[in-house]
Protein backbone atom coordinates (compact mmCIF):
# COMPACT_ATOMS: atom_id res chain seq x y z
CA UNK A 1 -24.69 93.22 121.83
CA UNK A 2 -24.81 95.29 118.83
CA UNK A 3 -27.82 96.00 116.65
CA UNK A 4 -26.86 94.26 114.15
CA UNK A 5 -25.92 90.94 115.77
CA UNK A 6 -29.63 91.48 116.86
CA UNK A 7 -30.84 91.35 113.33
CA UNK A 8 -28.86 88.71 111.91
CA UNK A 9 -30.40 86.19 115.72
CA UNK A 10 -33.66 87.38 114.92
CA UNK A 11 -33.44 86.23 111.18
CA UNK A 12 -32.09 82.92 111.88
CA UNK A 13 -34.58 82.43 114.39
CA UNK A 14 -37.43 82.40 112.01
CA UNK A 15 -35.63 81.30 109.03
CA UNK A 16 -33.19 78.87 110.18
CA UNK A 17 -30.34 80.02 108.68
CA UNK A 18 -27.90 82.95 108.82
CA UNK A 19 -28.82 85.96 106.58
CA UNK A 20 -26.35 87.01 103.83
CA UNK A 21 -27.45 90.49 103.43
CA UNK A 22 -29.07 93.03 105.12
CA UNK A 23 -31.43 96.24 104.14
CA UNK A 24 -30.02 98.57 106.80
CA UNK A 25 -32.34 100.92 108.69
CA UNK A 26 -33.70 103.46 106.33
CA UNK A 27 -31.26 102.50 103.96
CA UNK A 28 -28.59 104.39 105.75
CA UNK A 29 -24.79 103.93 105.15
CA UNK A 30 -21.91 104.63 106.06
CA UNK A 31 -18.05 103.21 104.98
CA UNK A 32 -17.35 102.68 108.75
CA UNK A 33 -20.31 100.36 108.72
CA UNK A 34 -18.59 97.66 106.89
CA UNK A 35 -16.36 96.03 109.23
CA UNK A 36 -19.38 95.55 111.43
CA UNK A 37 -21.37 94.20 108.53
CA UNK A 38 -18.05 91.98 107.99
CA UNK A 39 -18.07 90.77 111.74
CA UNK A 40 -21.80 89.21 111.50
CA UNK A 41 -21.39 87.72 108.33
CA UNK A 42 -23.13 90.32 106.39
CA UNK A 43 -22.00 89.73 102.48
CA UNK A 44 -24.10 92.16 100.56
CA UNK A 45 -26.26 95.27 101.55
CA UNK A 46 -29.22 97.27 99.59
CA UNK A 47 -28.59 100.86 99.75
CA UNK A 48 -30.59 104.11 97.79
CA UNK A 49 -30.05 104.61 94.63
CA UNK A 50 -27.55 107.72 95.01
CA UNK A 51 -25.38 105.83 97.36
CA UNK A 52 -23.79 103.82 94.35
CA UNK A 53 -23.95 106.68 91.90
CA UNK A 54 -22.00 109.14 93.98
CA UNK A 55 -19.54 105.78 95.24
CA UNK A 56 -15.67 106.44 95.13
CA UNK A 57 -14.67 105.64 91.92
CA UNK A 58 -18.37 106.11 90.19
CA UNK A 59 -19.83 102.85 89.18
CA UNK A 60 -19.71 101.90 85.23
CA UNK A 61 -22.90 100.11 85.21
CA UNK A 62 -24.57 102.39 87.66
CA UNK A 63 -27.15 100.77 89.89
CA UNK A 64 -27.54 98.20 87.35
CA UNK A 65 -25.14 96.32 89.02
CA UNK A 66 -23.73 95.45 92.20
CA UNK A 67 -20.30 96.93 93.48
CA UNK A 68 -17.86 95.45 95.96
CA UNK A 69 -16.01 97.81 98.83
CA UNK A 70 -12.69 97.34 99.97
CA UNK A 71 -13.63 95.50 102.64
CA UNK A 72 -15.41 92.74 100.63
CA UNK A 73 -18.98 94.05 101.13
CA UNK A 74 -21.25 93.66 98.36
CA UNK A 75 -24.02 97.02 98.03
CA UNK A 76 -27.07 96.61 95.53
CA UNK A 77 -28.89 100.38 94.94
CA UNK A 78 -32.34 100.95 94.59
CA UNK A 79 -33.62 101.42 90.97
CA UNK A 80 -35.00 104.47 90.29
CA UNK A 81 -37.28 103.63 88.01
CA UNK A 82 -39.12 100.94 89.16
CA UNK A 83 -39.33 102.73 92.73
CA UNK A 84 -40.88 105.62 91.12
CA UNK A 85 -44.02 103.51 89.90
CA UNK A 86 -44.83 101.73 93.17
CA UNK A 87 -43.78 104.64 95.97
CA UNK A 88 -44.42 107.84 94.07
CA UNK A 89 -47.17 109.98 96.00
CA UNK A 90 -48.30 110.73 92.50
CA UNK A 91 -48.27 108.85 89.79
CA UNK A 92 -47.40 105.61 91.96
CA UNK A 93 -49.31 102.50 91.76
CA UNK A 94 -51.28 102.73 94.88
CA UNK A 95 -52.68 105.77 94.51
CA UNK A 96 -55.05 104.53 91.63
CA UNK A 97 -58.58 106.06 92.61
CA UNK A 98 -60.08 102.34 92.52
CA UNK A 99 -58.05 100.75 95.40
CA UNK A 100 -59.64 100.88 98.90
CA UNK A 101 -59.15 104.19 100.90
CA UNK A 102 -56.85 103.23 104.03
CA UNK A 103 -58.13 106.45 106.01
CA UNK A 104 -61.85 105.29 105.76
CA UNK A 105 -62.83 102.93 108.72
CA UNK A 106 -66.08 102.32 110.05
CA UNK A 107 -64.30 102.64 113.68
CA UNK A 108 -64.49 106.41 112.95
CA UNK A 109 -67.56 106.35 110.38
CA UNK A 110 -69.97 104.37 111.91
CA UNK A 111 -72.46 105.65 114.23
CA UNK A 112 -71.35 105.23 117.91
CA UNK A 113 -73.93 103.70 119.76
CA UNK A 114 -73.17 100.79 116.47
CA UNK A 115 -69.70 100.67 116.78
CA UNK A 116 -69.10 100.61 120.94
CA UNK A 117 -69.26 97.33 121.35
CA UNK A 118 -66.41 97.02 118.58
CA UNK A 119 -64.32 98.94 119.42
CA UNK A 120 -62.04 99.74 123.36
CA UNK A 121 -63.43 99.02 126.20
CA UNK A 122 -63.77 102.54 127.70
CA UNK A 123 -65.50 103.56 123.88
CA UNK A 124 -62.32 105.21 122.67
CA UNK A 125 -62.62 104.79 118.13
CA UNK A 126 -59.95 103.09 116.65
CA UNK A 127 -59.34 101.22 113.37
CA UNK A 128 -61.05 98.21 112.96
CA UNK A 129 -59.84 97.48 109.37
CA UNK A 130 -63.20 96.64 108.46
CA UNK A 131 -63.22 99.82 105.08
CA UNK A 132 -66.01 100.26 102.49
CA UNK A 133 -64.54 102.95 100.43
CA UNK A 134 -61.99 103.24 97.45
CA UNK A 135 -59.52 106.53 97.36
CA UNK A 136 -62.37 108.05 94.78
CA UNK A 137 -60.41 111.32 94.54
CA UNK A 138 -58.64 113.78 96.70
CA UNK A 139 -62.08 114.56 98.17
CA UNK A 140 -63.88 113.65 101.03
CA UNK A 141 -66.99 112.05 99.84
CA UNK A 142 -65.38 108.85 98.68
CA UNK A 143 -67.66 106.00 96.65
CA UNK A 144 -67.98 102.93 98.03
CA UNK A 145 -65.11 100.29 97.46
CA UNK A 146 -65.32 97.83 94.12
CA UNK A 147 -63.73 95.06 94.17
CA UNK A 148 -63.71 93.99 90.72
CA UNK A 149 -62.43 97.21 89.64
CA UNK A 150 -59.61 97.12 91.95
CA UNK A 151 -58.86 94.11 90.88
CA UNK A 152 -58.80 95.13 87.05
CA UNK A 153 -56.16 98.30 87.94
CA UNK A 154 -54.09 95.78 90.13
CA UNK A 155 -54.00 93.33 86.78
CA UNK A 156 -53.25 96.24 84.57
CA UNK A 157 -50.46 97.86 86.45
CA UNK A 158 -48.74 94.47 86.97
CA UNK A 159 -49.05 94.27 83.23
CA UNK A 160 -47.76 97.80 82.99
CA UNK A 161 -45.03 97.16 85.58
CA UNK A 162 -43.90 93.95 83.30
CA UNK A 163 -43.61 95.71 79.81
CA UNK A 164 -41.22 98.29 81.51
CA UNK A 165 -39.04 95.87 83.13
CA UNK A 166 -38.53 94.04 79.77
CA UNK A 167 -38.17 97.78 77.93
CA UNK A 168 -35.47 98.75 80.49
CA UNK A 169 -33.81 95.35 80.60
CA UNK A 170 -33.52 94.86 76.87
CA UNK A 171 -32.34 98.40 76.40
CA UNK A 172 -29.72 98.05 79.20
CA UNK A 173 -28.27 94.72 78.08
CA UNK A 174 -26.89 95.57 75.15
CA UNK A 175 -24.49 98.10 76.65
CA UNK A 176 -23.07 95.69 80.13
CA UNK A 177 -21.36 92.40 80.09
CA UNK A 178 -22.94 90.68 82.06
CA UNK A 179 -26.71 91.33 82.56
CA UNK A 180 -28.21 94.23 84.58
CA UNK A 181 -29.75 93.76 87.48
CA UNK A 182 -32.96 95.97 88.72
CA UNK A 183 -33.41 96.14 92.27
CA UNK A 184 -36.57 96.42 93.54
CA UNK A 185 -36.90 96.76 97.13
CA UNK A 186 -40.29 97.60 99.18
CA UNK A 187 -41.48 97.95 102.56
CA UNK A 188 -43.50 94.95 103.60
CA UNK A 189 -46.18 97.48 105.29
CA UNK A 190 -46.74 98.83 101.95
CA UNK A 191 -48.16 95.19 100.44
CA UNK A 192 -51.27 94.46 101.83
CA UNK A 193 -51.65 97.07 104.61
CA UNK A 194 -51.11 100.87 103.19
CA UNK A 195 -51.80 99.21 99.81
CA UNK A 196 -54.22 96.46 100.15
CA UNK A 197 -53.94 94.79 96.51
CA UNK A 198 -50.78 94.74 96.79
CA UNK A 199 -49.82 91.26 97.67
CA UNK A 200 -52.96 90.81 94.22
CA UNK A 201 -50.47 93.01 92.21
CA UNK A 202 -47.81 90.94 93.20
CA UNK A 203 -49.13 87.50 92.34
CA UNK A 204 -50.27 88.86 89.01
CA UNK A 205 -47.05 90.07 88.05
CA UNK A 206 -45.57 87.05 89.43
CA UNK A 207 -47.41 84.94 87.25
CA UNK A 208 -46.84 86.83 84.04
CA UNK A 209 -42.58 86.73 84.93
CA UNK A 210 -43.21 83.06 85.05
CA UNK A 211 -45.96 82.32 82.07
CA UNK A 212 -45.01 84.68 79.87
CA UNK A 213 -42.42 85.21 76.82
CA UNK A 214 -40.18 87.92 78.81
CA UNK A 215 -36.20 88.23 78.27
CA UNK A 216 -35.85 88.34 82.05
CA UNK A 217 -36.40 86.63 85.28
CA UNK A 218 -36.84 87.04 88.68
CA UNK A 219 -33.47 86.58 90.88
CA UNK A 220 -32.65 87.47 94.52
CA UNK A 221 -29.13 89.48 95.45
CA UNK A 222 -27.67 86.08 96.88
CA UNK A 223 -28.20 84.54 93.77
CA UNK A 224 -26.77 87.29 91.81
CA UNK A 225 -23.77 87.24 93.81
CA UNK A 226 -22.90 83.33 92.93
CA UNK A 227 -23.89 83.76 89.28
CA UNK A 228 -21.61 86.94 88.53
CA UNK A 229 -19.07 87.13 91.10
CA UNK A 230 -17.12 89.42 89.20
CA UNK A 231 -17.95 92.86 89.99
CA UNK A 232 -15.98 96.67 90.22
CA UNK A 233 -14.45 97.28 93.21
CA UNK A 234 -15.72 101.03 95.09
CA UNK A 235 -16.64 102.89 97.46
CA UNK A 236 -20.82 103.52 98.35
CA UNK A 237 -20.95 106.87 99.87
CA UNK A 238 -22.85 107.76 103.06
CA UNK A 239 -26.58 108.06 101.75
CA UNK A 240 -29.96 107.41 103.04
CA UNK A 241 -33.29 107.53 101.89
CA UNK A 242 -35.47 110.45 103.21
CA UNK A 243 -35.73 114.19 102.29
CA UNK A 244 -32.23 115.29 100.77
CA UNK A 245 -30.97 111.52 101.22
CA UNK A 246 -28.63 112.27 103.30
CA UNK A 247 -30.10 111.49 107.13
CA UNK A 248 -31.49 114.69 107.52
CA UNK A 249 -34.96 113.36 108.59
CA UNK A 250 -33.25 111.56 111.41
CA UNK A 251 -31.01 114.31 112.73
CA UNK A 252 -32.02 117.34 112.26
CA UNK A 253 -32.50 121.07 114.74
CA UNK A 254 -36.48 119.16 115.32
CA UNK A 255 -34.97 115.72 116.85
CA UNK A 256 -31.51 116.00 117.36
CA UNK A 257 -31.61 116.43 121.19
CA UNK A 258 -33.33 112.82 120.66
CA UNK A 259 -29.29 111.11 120.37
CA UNK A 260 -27.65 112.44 123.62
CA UNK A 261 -30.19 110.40 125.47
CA UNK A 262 -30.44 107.58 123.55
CA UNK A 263 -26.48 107.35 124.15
CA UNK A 264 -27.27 107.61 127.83
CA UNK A 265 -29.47 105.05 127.84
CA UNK A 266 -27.45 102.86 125.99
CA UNK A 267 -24.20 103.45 128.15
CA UNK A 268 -27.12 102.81 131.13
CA UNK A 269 -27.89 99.57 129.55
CA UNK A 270 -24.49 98.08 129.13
CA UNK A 271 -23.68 99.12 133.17
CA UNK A 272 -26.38 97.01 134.14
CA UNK A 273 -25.83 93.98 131.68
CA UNK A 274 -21.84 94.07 133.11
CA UNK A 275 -23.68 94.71 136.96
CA UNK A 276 -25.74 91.70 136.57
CA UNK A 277 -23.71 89.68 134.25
CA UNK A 278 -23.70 86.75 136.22
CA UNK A 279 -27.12 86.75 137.16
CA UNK A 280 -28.98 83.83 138.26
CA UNK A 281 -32.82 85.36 139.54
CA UNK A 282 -35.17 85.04 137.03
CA UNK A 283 -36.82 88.48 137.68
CA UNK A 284 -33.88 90.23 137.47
CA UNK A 285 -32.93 88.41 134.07
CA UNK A 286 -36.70 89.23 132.86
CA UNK A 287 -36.03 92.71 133.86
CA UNK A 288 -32.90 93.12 132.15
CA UNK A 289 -34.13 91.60 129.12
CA UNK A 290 -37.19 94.23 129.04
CA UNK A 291 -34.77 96.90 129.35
CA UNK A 292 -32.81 96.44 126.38
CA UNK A 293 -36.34 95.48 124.09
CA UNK A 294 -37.41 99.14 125.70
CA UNK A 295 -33.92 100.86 124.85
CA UNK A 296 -34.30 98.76 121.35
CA UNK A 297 -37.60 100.36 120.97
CA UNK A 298 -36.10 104.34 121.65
CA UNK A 299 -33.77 103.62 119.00
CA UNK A 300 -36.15 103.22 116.07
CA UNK A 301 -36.37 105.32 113.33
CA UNK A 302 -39.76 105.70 113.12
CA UNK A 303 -39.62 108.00 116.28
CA UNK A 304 -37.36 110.63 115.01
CA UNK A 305 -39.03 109.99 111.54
CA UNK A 306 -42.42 111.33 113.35
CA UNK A 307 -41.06 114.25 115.17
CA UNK A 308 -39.32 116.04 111.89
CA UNK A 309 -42.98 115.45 110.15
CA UNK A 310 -44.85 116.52 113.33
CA UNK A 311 -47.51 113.80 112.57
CA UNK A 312 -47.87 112.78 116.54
CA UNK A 313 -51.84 111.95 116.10
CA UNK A 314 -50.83 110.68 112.68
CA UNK A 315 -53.07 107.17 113.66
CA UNK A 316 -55.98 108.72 115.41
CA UNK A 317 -57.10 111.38 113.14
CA UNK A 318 -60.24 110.62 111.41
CA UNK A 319 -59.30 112.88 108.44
CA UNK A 320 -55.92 112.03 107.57
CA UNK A 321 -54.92 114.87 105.05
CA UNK A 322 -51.82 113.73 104.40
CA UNK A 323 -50.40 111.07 101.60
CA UNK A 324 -51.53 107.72 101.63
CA UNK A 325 -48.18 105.97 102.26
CA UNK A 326 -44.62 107.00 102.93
CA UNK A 327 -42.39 108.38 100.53
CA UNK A 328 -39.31 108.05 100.59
């Protein structure tokens, strides 16, 4: 079964219906993806920004609005601008000094003999998620966490986030026929867990869209599609997102030895489903079905993502150094 067949079950599992588009892993792509996308029912993809830019011909409208490939797939690009102000590592949203510090946990800053009972059983520290301090600084004595005053950065950065949306809209409109579109893709993880007023930012700025006076409003790709079916025709090239945008963090001289056994393992896994293809003991099905969530598992991302950034004891460090979320 192929990966993305596994994507499109899993989505209409939980959602009840059959997904028409698909954020593909890292926002990788390549051309010879498409008649895959094309075989599950896949109408439209979100790829990074430079994949439309640099698409065969070049895009009028830019990433302000959607192109069409030859073969009928539909690819929205990240905005740049609007991905700047949530994910940069420096002037991005969650890095305001007032939000709560994610590397601050009282599983590691609590006194031992306090925190045993909390935490494994054999007394090994680990996140509880229980965090009293805000970012403060790029220190390590951090002040204690206020809530109010994240709240007031969360409210004014929504607000922020609002006035530039309508600046870039109204400025873009009068140059396209039909009306640009800004993508604005984000992890999940980020909302909530690396940033935790995020899913506050997002009801904020949610509310504002909705209450008030704004010459935009909030639309998903789908939507876009049936509204303005009329798009150019070209080309996205093969892009990621990712240092140089271009898979290198994924296959590089660090991880690359990574793919030859992944390959094995996958030609391993398709023996045994043909071996046991008619197999009737449950045990045997179980184990199967363990095997391909395991080989499912070796294929992620995140693994080669880790080794090129050498951040193995990334999670159990008590003094993470590094940034507080990914950038990609």
């Amino acid at each position: 079964m192929h990966k993305l067949q596994y994507g499109v079950q899993t989505y209409e599992k939980y959602l009840g219906r059959k997904p028409r588009g698909i954020w593909l892993p890292e926002c990788g792509y390549v051309p010879e993806a498409d008649k895959y996308l094309k075989e599950f029912g896949i109408e439209y993809i979100i790829t990074e920004s430079h994949g439309i830019l640099y698409a065969d011909p070049a895009p009028v409208y830019g990433t302000f609005a959607p192109i069409v490939s030859k073969e009928g797939i539909v690819a929205f690009g990240r905005d740049l601008e609007s991905s700047r102000q949530v994910w940069s590592s420096i002037s991005g949203y969650p890095g305001d000094y007032n939000y709560r510090e994610f590397y601050r946990d009282i599983g590691y800053d609590a006194d031992y003999d306090y925190i045993k009972p909390y935490i494994t059983y054999d007394g090994v520290r680990v996140n509880t998620g229980i965090k009293y301090h805000r970012i403060t600084g790029k220190t390590e004595d951090k002040d204690l966490y206020n809530v109010r005053w994240a709240m007031d950065s969360a409210e004014k950065q929504a607000g922020h986030f609002f006035d530039s949306r309508q600046a870039q809209i109204t400025s873009l409109a009068k140059h396209m026929q039909t009306p640009p579109i800004i993508l604005c893709p984000y992890d999940a993880e980020l909302f909530g867990h690396w940033w935790y007023e995020g899913p506050y930012w997002l009801y904020i700025l949610f509310k504002k869209i909705y209450y008030d006076k704004c010459d935009f409003k909030l639309i998903t790709p789908s939507e876009f599609i049936d509204k303005y079916p009329e798009m150019q025709e070209a080309t996205p090239c093969r892009s990621s997102w990712g240092a140089n945008g271009y898979s290198e963090v994924w296959l590089n001289e660090l991880n690359d030895y990574v793919v030859r056994h992944l390959h094995k393992c996958a030609d391993m896994m398709v023996e045994l489903a043909n071996m046991f293809a008619n197999e009737t003991d449950k045990l045997k099905i179980s184990a199967l079905n363990q095997c391909a969530r395991e080989l499912l598992l070796a294929q992620s991302s995140d693994w080669n993502f880790i080794i090129t950034n050498r951040n193995y004891g990334r999670l159990c460090k008590k003094t993470y150094k590094g940034p507080r979320w990914k950038v990609y």
